[in-house]
PDB file of N, CA and C in Angstrom:
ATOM      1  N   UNK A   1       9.753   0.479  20.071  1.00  0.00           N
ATOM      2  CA  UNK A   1       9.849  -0.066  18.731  1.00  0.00           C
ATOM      3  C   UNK A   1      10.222  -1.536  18.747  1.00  0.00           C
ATOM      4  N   UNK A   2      11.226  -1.672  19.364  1.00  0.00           N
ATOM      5  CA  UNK A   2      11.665  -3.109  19.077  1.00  0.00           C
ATOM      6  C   UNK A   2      10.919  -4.337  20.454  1.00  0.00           C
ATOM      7  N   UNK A   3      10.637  -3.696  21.331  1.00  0.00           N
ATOM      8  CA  UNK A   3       9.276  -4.268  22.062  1.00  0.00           C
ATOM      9  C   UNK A   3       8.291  -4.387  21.636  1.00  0.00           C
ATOM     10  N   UNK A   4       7.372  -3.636  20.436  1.00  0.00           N
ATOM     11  CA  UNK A   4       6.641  -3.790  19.828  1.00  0.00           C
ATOM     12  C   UNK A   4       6.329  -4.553  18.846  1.00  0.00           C
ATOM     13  N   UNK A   5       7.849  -4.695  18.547  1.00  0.00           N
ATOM     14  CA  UNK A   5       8.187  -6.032  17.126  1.00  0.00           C
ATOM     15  C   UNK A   5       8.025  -7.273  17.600  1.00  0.00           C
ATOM     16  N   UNK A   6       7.971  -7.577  19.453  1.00  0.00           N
ATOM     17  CA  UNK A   6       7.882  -8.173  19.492  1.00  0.00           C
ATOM     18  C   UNK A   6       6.747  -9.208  19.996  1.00  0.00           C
ATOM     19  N   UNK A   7       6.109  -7.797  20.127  1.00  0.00           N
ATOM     20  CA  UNK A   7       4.507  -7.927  20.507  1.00  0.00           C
ATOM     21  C   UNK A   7       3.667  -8.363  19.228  1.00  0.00           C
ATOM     22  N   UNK A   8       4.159  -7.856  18.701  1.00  0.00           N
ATOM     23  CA  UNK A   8       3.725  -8.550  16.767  1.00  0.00           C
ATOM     24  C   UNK A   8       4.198  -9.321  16.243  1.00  0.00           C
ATOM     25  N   UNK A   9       5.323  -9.816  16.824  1.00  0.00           N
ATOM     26  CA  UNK A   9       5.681 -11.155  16.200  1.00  0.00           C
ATOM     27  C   UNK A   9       4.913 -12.509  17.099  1.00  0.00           C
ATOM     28  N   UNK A  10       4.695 -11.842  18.411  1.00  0.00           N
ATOM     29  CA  UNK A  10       3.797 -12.710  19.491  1.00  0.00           C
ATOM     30  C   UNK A  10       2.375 -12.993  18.608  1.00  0.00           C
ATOM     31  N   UNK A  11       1.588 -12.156  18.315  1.00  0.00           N
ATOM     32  CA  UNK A  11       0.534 -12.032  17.856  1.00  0.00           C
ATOM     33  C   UNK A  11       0.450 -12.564  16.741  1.00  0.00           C
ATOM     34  N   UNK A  12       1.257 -12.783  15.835  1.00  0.00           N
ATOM     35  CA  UNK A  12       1.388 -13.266  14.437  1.00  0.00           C
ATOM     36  C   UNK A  12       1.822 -14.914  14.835  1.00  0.00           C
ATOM     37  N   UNK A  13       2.059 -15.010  15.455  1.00  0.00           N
ATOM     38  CA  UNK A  13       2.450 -16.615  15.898  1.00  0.00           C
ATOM     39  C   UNK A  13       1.271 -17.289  16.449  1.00  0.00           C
ATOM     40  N   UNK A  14       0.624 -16.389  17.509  1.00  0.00           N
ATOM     41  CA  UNK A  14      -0.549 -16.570  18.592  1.00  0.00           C
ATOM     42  C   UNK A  14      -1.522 -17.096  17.402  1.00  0.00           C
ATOM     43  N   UNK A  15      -1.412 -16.202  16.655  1.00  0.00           N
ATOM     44  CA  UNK A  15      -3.255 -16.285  15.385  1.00  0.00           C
ATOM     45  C   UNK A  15      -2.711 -17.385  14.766  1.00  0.00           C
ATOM     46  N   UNK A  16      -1.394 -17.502  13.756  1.00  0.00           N
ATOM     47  CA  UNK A  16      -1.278 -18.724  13.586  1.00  0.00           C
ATOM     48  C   UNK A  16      -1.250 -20.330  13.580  1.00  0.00           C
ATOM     49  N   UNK A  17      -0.828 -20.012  15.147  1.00  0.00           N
ATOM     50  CA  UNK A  17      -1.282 -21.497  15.698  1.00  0.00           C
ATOM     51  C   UNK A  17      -2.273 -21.792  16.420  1.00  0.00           C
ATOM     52  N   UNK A  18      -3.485 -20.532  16.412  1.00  0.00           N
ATOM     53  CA  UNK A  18      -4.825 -21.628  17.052  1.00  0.00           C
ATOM     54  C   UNK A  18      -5.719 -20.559  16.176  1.00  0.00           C
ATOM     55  N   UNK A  19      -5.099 -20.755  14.486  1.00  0.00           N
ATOM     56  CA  UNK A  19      -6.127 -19.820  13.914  1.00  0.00           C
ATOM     57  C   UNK A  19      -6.876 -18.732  14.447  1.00  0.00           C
ATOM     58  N   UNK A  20      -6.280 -18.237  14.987  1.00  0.00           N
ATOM     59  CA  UNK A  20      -6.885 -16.604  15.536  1.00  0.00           C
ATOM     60  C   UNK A  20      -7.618 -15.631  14.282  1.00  0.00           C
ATOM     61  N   UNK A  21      -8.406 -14.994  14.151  1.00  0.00           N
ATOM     62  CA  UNK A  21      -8.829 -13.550  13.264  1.00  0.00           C
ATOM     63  C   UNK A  21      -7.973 -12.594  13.358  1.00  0.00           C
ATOM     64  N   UNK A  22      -7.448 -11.920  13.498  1.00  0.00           N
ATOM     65  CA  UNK A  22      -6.625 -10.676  13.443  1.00  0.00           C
ATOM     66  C   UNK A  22      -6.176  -9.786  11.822  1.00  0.00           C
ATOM     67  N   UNK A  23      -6.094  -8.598  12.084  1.00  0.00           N
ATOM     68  CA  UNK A  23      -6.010  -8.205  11.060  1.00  0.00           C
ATOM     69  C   UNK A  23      -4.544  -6.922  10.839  1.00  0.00           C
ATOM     70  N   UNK A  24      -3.155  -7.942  10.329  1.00  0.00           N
ATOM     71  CA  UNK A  24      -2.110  -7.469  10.857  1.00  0.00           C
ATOM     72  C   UNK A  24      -2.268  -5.923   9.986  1.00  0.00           C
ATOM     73  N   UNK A  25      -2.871  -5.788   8.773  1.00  0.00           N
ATOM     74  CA  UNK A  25      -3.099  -4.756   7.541  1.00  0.00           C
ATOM     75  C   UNK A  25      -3.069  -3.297   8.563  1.00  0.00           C
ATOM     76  N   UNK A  26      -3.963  -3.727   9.838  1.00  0.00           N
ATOM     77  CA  UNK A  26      -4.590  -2.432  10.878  1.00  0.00           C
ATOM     78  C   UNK A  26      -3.550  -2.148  12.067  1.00  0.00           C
ATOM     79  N   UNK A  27      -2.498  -2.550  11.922  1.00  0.00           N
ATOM     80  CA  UNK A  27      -1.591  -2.198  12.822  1.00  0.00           C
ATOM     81  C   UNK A  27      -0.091  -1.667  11.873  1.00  0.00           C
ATOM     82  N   UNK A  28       0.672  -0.611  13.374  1.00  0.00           N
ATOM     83  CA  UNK A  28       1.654  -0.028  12.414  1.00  0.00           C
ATOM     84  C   UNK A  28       2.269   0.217  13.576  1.00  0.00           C
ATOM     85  N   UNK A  29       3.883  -0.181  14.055  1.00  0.00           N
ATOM     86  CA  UNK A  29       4.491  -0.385  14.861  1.00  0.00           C
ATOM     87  C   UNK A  29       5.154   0.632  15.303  1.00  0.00           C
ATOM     88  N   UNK A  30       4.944   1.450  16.005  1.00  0.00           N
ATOM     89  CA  UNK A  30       5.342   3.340  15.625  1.00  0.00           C
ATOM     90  C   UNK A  30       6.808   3.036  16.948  1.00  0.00           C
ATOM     91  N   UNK A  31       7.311   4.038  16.552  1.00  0.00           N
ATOM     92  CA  UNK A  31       8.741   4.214  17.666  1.00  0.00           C
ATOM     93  C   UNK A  31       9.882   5.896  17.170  1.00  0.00           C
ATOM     94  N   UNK A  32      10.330   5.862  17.806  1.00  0.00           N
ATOM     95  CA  UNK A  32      10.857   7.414  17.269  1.00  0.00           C
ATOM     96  C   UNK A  32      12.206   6.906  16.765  1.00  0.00           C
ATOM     97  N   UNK A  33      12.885   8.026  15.967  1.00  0.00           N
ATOM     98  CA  UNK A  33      14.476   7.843  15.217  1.00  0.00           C
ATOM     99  C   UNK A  33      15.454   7.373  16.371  1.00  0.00           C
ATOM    100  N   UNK A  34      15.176   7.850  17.510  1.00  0.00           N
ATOM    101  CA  UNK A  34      16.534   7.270  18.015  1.00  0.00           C
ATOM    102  C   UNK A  34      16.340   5.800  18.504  1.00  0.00           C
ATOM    103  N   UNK A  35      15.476   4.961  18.642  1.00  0.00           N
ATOM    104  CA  UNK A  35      15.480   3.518  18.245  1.00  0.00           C
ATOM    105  C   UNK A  35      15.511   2.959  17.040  1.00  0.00           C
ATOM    106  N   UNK A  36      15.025   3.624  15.775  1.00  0.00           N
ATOM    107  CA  UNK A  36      14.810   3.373  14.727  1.00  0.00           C
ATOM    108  C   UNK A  36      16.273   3.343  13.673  1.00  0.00           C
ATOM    109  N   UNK A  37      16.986   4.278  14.515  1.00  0.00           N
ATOM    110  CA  UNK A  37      18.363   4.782  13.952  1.00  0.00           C
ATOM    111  C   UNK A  37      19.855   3.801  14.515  1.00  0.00           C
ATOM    112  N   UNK A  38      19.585   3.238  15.621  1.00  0.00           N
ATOM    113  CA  UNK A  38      20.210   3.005  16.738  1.00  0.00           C
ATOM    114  C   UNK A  38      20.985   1.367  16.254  1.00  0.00           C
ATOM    115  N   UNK A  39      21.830   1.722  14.923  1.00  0.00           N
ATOM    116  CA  UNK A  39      22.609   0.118  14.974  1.00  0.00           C
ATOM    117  C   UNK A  39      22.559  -0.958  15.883  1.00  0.00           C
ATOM    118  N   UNK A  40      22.998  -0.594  16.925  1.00  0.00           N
ATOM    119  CA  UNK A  40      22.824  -2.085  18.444  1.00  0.00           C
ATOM    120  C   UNK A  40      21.461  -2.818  18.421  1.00  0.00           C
ATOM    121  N   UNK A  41      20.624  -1.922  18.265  1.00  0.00           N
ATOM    122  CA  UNK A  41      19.095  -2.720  18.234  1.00  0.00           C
ATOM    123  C   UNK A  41      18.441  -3.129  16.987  1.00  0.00           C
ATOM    124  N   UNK A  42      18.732  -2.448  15.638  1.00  0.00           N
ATOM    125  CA  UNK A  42      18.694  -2.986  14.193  1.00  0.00           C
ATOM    126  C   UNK A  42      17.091  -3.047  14.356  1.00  0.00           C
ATOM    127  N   UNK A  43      16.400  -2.343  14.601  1.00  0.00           N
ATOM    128  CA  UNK A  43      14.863  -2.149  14.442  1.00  0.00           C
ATOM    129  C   UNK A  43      14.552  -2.694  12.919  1.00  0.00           C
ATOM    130  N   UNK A  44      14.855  -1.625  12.516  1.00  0.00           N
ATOM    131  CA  UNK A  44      14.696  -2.485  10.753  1.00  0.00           C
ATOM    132  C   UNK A  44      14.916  -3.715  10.461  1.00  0.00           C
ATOM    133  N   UNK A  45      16.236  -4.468  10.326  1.00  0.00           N
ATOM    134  CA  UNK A  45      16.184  -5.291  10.400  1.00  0.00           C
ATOM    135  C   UNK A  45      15.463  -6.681  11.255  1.00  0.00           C
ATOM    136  N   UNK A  46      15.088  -6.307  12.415  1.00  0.00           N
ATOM    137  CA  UNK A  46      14.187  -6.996  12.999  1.00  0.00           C
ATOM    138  C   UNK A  46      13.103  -6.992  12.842  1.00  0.00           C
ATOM    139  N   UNK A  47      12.500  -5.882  12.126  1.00  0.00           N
ATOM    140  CA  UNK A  47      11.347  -5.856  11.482  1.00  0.00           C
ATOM    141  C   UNK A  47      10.871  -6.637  10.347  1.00  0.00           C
ATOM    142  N   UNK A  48      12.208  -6.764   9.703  1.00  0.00           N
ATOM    143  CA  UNK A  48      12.050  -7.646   7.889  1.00  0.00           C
ATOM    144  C   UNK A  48      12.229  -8.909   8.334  1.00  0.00           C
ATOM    145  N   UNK A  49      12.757  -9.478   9.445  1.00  0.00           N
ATOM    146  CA  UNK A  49      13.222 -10.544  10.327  1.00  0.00           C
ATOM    147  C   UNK A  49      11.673 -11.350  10.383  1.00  0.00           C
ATOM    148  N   UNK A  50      10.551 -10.379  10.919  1.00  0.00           N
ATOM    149  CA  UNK A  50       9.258 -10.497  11.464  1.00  0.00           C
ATOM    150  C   UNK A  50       8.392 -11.116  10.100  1.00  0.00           C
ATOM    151  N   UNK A  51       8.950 -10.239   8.878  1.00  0.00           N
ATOM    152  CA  UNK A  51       7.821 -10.262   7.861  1.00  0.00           C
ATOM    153  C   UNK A  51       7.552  -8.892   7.103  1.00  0.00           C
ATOM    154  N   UNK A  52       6.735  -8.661   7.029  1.00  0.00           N
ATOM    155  CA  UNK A  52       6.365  -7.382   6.667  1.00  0.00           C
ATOM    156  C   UNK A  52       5.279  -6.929   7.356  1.00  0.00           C
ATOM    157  N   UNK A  53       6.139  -5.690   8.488  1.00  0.00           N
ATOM    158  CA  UNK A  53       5.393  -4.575   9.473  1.00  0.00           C
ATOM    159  C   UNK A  53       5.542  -3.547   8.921  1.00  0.00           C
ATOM    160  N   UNK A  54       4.755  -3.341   8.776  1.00  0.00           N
ATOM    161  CA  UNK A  54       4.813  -1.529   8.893  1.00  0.00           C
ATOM    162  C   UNK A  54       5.371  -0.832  10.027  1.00  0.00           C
ATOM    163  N   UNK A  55       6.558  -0.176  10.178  1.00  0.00           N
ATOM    164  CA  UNK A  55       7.339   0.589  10.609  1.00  0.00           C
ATOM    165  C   UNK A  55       7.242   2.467  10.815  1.00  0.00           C
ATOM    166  N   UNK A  56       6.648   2.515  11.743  1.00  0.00           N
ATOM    167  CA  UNK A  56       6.785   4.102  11.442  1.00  0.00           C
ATOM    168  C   UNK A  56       7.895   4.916  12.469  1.00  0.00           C
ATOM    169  N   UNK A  57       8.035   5.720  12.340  1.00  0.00           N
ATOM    170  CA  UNK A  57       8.847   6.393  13.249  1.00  0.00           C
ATOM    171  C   UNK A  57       8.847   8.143  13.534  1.00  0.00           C
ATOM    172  N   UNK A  58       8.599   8.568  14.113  1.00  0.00           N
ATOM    173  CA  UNK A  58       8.761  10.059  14.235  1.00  0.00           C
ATOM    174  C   UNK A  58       9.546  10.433  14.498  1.00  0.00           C
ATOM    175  N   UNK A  59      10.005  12.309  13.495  1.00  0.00           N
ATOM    176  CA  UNK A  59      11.154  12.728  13.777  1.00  0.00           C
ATOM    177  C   UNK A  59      11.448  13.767  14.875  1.00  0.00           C
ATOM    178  N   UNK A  60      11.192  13.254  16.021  1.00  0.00           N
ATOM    179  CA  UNK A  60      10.794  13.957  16.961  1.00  0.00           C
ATOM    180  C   UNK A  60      12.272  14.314  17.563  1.00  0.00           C
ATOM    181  N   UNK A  61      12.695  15.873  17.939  1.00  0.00           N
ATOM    182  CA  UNK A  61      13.757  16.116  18.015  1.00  0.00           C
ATOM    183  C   UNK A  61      13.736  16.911  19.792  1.00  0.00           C
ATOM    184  N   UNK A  62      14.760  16.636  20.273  1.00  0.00           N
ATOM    185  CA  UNK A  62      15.054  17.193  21.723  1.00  0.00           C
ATOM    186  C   UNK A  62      16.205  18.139  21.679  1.00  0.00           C
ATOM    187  N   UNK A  63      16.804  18.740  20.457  1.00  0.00           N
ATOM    188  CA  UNK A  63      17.577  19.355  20.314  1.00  0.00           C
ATOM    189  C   UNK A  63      17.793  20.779  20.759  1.00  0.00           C
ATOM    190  N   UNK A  64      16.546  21.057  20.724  1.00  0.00           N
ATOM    191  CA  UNK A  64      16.211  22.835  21.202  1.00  0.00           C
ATOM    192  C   UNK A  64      15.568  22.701  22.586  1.00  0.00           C
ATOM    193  N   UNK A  65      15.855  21.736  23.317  1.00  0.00           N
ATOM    194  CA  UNK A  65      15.175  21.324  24.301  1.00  0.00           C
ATOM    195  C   UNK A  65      15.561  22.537  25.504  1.00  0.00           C
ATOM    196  N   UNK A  66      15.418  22.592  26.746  1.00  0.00           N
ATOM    197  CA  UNK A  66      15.377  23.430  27.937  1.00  0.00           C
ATOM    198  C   UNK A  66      16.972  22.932  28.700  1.00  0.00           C
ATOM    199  N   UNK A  67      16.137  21.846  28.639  1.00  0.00           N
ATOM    200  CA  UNK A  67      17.011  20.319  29.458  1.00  0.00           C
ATOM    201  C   UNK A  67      17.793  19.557  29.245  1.00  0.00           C
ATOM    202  N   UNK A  68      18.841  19.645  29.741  1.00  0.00           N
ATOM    203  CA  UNK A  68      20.156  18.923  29.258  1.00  0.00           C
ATOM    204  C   UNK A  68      19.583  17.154  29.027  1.00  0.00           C
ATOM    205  N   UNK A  69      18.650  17.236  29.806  1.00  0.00           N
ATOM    206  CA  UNK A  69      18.458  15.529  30.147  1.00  0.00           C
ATOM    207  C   UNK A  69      17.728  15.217  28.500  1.00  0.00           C
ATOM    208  N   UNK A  70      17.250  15.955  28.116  1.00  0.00           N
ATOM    209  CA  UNK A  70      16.261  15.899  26.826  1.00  0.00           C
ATOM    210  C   UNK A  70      17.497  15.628  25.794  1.00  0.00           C
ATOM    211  N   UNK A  71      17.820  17.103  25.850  1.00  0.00           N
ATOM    212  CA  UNK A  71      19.348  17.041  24.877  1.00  0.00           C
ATOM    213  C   UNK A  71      20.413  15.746  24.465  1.00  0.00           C
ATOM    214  N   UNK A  72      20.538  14.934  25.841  1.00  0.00           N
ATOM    215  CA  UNK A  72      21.000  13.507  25.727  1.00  0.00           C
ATOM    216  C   UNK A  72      20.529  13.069  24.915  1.00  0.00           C
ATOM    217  N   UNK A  73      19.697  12.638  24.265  1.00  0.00           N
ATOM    218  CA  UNK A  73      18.582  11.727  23.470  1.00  0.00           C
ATOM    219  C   UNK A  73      19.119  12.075  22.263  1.00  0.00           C
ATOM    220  N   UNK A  74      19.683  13.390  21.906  1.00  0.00           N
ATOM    221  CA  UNK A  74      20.448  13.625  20.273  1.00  0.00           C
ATOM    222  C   UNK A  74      21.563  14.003  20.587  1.00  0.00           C
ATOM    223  N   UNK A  75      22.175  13.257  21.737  1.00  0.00           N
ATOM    224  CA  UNK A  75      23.875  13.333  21.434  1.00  0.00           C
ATOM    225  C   UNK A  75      24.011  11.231  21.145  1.00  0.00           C
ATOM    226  N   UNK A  76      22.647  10.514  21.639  1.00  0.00           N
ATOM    227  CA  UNK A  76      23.158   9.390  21.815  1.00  0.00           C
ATOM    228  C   UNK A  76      23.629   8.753  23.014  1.00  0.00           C
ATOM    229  N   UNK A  77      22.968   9.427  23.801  1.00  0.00           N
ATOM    230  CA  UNK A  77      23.011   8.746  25.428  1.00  0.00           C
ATOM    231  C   UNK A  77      22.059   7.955  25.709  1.00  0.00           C
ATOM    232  N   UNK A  78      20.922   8.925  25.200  1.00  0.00           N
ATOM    233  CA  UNK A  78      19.462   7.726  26.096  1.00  0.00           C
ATOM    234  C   UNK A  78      18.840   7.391  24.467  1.00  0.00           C
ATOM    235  N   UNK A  79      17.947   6.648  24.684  1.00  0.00           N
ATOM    236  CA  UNK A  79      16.926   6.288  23.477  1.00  0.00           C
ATOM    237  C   UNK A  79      15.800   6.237  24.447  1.00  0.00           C
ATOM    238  N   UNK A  80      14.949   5.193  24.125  1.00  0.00           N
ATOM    239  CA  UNK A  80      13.712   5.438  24.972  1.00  0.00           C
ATOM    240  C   UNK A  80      12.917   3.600  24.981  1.00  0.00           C
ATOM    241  N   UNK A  81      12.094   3.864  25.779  1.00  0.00           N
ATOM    242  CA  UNK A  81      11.532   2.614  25.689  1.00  0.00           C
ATOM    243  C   UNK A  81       9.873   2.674  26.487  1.00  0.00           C
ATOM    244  N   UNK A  82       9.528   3.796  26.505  1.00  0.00           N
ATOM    245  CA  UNK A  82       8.347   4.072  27.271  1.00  0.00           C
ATOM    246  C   UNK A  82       6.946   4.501  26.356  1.00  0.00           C
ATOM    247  N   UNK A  83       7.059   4.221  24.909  1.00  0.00           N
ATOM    248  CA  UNK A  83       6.039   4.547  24.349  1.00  0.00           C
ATOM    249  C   UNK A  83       5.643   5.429  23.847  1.00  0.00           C
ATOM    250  N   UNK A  84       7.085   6.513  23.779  1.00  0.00           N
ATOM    251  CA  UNK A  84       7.408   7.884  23.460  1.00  0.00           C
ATOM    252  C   UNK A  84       6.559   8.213  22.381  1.00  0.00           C
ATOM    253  N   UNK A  85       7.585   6.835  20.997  1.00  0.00           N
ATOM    254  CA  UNK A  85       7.423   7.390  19.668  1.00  0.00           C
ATOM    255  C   UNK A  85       5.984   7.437  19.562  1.00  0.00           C
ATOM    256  N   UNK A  86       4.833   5.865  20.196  1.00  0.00           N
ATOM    257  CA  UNK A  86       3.864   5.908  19.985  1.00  0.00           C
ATOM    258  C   UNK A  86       2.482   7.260  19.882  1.00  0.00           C
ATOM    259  N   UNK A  87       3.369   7.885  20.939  1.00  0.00           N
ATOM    260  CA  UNK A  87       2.405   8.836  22.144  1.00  0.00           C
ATOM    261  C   UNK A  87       2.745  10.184  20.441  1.00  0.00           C
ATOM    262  N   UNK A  88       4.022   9.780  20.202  1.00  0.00           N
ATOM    263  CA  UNK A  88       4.517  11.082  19.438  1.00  0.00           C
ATOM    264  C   UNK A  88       3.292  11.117  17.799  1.00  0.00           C
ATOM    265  N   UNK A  89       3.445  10.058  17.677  1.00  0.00           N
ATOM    266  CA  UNK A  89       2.622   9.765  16.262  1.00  0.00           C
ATOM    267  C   UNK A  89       1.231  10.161  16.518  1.00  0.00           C
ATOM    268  N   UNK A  90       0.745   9.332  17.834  1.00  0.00           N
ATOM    269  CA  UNK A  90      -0.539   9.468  17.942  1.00  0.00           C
ATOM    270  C   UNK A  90      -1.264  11.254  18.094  1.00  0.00           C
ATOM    271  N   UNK A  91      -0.069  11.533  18.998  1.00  0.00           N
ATOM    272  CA  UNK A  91      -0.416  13.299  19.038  1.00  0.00           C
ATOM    273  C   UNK A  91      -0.514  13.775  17.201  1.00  0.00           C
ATOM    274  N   UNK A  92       0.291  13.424  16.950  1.00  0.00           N
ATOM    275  CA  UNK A  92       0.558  14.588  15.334  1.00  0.00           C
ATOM    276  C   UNK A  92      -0.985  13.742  14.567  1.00  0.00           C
ATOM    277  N   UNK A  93      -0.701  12.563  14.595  1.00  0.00           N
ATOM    278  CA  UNK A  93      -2.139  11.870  13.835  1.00  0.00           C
ATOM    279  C   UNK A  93      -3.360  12.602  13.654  1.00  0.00           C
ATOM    280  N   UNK A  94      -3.507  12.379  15.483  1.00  0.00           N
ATOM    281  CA  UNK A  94      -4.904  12.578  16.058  1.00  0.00           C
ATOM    282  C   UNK A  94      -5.356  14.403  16.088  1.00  0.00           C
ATOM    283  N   UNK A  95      -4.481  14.868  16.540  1.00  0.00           N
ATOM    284  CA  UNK A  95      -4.320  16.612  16.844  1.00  0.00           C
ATOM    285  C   UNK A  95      -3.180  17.205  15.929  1.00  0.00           C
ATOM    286  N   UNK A  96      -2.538  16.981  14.954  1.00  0.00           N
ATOM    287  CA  UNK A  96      -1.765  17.775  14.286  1.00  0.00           C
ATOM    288  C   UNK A  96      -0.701  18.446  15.018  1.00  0.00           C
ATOM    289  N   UNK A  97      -0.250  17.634  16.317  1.00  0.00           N
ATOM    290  CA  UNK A  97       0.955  18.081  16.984  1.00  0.00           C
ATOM    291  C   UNK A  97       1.856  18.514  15.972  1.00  0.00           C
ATOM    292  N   UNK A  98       2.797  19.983  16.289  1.00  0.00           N
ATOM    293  CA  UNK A  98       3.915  20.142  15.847  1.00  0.00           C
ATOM    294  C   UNK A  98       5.206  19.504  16.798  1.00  0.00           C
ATOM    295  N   UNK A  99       6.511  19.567  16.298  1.00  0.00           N
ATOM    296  CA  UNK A  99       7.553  19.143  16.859  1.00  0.00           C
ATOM    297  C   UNK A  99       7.328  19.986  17.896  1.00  0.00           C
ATOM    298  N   UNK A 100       7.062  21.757  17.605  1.00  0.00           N
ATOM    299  CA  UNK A 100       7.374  22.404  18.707  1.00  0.00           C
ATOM    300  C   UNK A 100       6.229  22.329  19.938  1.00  0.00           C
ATOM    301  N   UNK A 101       4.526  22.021  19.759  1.00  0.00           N
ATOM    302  CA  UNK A 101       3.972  21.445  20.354  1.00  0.00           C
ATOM    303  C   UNK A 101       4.407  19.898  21.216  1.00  0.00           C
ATOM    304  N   UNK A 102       5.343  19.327  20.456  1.00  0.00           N
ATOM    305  CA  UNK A 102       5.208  17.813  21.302  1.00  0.00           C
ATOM    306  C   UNK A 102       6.603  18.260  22.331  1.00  0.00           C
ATOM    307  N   UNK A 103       7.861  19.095  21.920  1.00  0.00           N
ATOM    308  CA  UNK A 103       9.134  19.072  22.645  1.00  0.00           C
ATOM    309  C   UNK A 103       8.562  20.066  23.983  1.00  0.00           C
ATOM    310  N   UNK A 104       7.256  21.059  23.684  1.00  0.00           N
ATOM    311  CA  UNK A 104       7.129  21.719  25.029  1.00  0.00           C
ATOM    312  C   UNK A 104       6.110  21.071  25.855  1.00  0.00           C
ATOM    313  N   UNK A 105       5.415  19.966  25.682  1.00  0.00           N
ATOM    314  CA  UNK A 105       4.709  19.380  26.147  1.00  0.00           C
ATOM    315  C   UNK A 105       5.154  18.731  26.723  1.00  0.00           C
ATOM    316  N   UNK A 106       6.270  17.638  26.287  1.00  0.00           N
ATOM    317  CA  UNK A 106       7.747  16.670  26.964  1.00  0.00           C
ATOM    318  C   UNK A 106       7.817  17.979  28.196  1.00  0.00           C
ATOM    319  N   UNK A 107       8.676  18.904  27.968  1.00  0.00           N
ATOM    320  CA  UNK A 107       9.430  19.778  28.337  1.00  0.00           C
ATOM    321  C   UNK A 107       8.150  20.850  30.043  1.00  0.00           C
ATOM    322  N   UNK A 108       7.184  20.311  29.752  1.00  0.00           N
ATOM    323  CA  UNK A 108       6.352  21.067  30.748  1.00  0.00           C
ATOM    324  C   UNK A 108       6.046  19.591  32.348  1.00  0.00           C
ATOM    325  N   UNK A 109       6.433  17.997  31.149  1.00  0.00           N
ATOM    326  CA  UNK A 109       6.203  17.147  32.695  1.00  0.00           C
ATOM    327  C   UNK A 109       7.621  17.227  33.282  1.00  0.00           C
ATOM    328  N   UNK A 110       8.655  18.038  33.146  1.00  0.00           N
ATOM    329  CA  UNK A 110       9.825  18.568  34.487  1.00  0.00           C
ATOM    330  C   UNK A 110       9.596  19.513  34.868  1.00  0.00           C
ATOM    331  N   UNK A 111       8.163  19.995  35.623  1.00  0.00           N
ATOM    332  CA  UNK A 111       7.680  20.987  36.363  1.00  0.00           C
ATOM    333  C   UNK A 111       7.289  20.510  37.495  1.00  0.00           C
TER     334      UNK A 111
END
């Protein structure tokens, strides 16, 4: 999420100063709640910082997870930075992932 803000704030600068085409309307900066939620990093606010992005976020939960290591992620240990939320949106978008489809799918690459 907040790597992404800043990949769009790159891009919004880039087109600006050598008149680039781009069309910011077609992009939407996806990331999951626990970056989105996460005071220290202020996603939101760095977002309104940017301009106006579109912000999405999925409520993708590790709570019923297998794996203690998953479970971390909703006590507030880990967040993420690997493209999670993206991968998370794009599944439910594209294929109508459920939560319980995306947490056993997570939950099948610790095999």
């Amino acid at each position: 999420g907040t790597q992404m803000l800043a990949v769009y704030a790159l891009m919004q600068a880039l087109a600006a100063k050598y008149s680039l085409s781009w069309l910011p309307e077609n992009i939407v900066v996806g990331t999951t709640r626990w970056v989105a939620e996460d005071p220290t990093g202020d996603t939101v606010g760095l977002a309104r910082d940017i301009g106006v992005v579109p912000l999405m976020a999925t409520q993708l939960s590790f709570a019923e997870s297998f794996y203690p290591q998953l479970r971390a992620y909703e006590e507030g240990y880990v967040k993420e930075g690997v493209g999670c939320g993206g991968c998370a949106i794009a599944a439910h978008l594209y294929q109508d992932w459920s939560q319980f489809q995306l947490l056993r799918t997570v939950e099948s690459l610790f095999v």
